[in-house]
Protein backbone atom coordinates (compact mmCIF):
# COMPACT_ATOMS: atom_id res chain seq x y z
CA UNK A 1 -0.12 3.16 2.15
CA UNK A 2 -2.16 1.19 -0.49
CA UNK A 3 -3.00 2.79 -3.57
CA UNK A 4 -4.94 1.26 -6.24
CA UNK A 5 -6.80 2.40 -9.30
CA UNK A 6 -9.70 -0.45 -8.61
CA UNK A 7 -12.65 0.45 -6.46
CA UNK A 8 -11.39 -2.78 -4.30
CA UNK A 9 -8.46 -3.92 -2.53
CA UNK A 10 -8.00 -7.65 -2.91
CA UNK A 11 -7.81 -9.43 -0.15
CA UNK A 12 -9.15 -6.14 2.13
CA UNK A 13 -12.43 -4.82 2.94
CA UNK A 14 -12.91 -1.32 3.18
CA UNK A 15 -13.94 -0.19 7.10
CA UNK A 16 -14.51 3.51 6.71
CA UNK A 17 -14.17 5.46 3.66
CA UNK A 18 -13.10 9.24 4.25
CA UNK A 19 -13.57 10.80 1.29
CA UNK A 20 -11.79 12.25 -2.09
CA UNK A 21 -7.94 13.10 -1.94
CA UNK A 22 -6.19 14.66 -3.76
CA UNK A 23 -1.76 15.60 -4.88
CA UNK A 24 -1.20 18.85 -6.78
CA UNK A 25 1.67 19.41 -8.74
CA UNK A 26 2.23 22.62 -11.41
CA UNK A 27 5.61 22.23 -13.49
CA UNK A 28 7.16 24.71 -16.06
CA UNK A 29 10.02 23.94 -18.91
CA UNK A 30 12.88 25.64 -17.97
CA UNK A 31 14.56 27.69 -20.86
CA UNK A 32 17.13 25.29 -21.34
CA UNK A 33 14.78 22.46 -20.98
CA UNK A 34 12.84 23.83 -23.98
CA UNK A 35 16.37 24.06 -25.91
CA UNK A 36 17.46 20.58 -25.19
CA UNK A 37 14.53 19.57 -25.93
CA UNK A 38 14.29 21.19 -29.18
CA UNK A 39 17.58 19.50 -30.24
CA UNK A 40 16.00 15.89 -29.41
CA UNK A 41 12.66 16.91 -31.33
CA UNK A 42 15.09 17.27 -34.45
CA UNK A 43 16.38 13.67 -34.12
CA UNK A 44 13.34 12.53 -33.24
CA UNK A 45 12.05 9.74 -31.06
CA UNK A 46 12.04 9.38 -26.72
CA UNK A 47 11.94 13.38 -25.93
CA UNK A 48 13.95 12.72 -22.57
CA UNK A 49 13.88 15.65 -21.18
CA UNK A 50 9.95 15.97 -21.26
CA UNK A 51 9.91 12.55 -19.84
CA UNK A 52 11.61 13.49 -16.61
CA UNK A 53 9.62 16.33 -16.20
CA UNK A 54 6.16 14.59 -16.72
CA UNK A 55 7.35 11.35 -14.19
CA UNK A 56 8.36 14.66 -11.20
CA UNK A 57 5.19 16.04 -11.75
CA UNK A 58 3.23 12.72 -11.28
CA UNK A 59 5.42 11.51 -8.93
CA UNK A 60 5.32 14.90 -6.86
CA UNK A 61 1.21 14.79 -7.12
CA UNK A 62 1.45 11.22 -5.98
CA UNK A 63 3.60 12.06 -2.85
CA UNK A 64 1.33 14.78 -2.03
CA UNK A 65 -2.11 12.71 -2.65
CA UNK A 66 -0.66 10.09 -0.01
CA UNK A 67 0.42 12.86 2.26
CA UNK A 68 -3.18 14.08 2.13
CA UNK A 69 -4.71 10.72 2.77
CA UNK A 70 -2.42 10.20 5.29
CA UNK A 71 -3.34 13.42 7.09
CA UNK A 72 -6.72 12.22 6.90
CA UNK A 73 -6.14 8.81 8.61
CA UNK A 74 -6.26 6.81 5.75
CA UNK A 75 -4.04 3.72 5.26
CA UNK A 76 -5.28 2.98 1.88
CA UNK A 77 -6.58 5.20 -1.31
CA UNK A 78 -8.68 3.61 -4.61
CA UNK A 79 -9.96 4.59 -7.63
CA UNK A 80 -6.54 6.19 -7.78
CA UNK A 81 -6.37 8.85 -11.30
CA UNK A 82 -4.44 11.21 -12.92
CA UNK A 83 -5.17 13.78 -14.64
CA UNK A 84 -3.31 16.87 -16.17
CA UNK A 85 -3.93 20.29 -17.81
CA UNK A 86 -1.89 22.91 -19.38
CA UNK A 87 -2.59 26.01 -17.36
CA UNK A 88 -0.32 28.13 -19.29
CA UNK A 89 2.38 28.35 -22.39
CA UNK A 90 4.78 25.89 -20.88
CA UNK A 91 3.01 25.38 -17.66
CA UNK A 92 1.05 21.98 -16.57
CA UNK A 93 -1.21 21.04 -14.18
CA UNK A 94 -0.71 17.13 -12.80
CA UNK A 95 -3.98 16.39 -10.23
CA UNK A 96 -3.65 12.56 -8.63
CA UNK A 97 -7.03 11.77 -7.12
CA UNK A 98 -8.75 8.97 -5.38
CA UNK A 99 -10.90 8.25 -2.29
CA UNK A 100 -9.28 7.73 0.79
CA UNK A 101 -10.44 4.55 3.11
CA UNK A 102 -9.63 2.28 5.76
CA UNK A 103 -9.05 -0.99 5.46
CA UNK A 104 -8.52 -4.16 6.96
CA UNK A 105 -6.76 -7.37 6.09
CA UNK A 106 -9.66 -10.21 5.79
CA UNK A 107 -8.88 -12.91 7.54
């Protein structure tokens, strides 16, 4: 699968565009996320264990926005985005979009 966040793929044309796509992910902090991270917001600097948590939610949005294009009978997805939201106290929303197409290698 090709994703890109241009509306092209170089060196492909686009054959048949399908339509928007889209991955869904919603993440909570744990308890003992929140405290270990609590302790690194006191030293300051690279909060690590909100950086895991925010590349699993993309990365489990992404997996499911290919799955969907995929299911679709797309081999290729652009104007790839993300986009997130806090739903609730400790709760976030991560949405990966894009339209799905087909493409073809140009000869």
């Amino acid at each position: 699968m090709i994703v890109v966040t241009t509306n092209e793929v170089d060196g492909y044309r686009v054959v048949r565009t399908i339509g928007m796509v889209r991955g869904l992910s919603v993440r909570s902090r744990s308890l003992a996320g929140n405290i270990g991270a609590s302790i690194q917001i006191l030293f300051g600097g690279n909060i690590t264990l909100y950086t895991r948590l925010a590349e699993l939610a993309r990365q489990e949005a992404f997996d499911n926005l290919v799955a969907h294009a995929e299911d679709k009978g797309a081999n290729a997805i652009v104007a790839m985005r993300y986009d997130a939201n806090e739903m609730a106290s400790a709760v976030t929303e991560v949405l990966a979009y894009g339209t799905a197409v087909v493409v073809e290698k140009i000869r």
